[in-house]
N, C-alpha and C. Protein backbone atom coordinates (compact mmCIF):
# COMPACT_ATOMS: atom_id res chain seq x y z
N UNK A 1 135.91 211.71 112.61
CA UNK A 1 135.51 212.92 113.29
C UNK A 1 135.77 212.75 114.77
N UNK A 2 136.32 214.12 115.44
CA UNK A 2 136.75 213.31 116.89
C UNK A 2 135.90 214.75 117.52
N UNK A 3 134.75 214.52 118.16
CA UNK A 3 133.74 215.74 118.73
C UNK A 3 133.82 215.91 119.97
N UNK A 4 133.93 216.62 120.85
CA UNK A 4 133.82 217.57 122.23
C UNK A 4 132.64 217.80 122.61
N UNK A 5 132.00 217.41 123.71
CA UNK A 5 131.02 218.24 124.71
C UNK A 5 131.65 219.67 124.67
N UNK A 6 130.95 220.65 124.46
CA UNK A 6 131.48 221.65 124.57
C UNK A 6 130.17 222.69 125.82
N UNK A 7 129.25 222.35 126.08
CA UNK A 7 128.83 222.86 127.01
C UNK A 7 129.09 222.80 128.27
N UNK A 8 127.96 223.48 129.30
CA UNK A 8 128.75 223.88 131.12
C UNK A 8 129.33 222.53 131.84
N UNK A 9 130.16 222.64 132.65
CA UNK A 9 130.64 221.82 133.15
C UNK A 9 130.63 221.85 134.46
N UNK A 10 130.88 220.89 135.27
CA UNK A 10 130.71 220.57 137.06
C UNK A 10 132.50 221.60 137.27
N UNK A 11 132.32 222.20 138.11
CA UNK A 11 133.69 222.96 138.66
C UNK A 11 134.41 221.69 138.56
N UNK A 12 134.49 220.62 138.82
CA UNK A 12 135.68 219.19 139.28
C UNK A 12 136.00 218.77 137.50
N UNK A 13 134.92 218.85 136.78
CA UNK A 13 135.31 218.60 135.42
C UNK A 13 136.82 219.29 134.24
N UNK A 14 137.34 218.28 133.98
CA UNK A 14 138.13 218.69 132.75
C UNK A 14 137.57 219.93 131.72
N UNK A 15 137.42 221.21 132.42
CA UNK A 15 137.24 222.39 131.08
C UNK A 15 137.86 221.84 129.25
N UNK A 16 136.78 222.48 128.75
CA UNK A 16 137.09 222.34 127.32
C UNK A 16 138.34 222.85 126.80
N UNK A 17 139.03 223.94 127.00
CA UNK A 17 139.83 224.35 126.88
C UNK A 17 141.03 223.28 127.10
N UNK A 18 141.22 222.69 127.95
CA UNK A 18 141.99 221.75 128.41
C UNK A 18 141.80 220.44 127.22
N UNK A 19 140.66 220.05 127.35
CA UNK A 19 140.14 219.25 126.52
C UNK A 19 140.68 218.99 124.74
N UNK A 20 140.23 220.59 124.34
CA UNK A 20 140.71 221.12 123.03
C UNK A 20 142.40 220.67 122.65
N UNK A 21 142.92 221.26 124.04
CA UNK A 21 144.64 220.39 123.65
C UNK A 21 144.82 219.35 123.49
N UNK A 22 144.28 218.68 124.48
CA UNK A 22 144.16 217.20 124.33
C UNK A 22 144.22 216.76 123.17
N UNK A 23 143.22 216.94 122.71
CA UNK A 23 142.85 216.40 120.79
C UNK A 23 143.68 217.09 119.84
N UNK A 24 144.45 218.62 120.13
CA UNK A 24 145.09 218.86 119.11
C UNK A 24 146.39 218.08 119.54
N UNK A 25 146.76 217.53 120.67
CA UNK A 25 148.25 217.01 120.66
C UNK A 25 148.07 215.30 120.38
N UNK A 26 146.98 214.89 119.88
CA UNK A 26 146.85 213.65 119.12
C UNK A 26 146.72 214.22 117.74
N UNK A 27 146.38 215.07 117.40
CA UNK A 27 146.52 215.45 115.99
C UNK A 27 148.11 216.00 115.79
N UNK A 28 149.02 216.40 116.79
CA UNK A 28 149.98 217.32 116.60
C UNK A 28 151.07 215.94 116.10
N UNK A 29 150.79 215.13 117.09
CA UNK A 29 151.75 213.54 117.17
C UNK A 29 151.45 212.33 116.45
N UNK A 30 150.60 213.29 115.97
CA UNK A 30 149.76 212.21 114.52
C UNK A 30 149.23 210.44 115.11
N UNK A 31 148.66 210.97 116.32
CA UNK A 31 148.44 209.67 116.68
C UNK A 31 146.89 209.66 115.92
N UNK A 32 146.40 210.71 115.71
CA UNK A 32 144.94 210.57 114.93
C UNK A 32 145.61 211.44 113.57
N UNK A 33 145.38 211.18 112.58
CA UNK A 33 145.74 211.03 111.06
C UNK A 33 145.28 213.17 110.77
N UNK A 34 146.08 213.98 110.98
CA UNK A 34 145.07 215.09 110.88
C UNK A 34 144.96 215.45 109.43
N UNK A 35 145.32 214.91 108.78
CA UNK A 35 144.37 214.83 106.92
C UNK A 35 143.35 214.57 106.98
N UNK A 36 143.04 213.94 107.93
CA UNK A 36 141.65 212.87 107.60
C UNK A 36 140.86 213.19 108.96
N UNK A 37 141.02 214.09 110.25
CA UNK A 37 140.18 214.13 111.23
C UNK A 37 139.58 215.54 111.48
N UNK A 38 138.46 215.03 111.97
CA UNK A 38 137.41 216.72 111.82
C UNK A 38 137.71 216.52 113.28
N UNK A 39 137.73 217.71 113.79
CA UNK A 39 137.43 218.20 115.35
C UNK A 39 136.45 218.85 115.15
N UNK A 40 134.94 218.59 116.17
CA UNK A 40 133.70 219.44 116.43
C UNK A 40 133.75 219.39 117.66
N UNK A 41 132.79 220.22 118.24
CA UNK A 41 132.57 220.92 119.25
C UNK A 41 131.01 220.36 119.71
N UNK A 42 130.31 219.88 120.14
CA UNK A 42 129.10 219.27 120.35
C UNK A 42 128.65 220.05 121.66
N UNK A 43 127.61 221.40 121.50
CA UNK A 43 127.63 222.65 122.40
C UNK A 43 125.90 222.19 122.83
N UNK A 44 126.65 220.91 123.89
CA UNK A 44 126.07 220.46 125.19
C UNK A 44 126.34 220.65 126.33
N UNK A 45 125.35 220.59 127.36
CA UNK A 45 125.75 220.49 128.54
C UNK A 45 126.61 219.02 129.17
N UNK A 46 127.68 218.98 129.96
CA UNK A 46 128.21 217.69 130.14
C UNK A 46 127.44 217.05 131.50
N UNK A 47 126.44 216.67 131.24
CA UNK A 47 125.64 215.90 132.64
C UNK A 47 125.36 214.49 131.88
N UNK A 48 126.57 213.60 131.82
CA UNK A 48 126.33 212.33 132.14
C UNK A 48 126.57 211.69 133.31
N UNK A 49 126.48 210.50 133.58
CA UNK A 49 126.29 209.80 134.43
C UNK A 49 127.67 209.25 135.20
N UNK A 50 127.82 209.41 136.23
CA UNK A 50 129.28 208.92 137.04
C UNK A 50 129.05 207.25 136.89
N UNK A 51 130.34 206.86 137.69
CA UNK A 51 130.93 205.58 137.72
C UNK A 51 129.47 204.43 138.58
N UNK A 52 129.01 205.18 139.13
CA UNK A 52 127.82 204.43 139.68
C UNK A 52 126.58 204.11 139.09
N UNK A 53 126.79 205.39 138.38
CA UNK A 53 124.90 205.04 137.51
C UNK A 53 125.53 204.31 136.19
N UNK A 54 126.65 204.13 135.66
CA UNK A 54 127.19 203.38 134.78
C UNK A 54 127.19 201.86 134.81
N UNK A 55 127.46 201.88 136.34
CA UNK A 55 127.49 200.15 136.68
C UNK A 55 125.73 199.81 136.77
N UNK A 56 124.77 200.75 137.33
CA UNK A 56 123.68 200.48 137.61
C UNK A 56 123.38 200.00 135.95
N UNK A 57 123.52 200.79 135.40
CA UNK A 57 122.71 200.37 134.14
C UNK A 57 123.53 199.11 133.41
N UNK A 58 124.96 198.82 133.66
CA UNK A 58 125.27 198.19 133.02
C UNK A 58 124.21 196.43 133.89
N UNK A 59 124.43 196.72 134.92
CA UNK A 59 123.44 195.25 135.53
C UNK A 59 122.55 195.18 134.91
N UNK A 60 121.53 196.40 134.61
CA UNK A 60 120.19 196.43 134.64
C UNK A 60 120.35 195.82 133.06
N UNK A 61 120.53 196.37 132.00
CA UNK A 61 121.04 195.85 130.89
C UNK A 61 121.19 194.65 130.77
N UNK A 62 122.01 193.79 131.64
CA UNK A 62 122.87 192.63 131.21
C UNK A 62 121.74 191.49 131.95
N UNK A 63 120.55 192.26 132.86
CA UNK A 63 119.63 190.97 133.18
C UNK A 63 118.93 190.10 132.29
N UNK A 64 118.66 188.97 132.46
CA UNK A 64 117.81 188.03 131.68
C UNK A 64 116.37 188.71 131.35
């Protein structure tokens, strides 16, 4: 199964629409098997975390 954030996005963000091609031109070039792959739509908002709060947690995580 290959799923999409499909809710609001930051103006600087990759729109879904854009997104949607993306995944059909790995399905088109058969780099993902399209017999066998579901495309969903996961109708969230996209507010994860940038390159900074990624590293924060990855430290915080990796302490003793």
């Amino acid at each position: 199964m290959q799923t999409q954030t499909g809710g609001w996005t930051k103006d600087d963000d990759v729109s879904l629409p854009w997104r949607i091609r993306q995944h059909k031109a790995l399905l088109e070039e058969k780099v993902l098997d399209p017999d066998s792959t579901v495309m969903a739509i996961f109708p969230s908002p996209m507010m994860y975390a940038g390159p900074t709060e990624v590293r924060n947690c990855t430290v915080k995580n990796s302490a003793p």
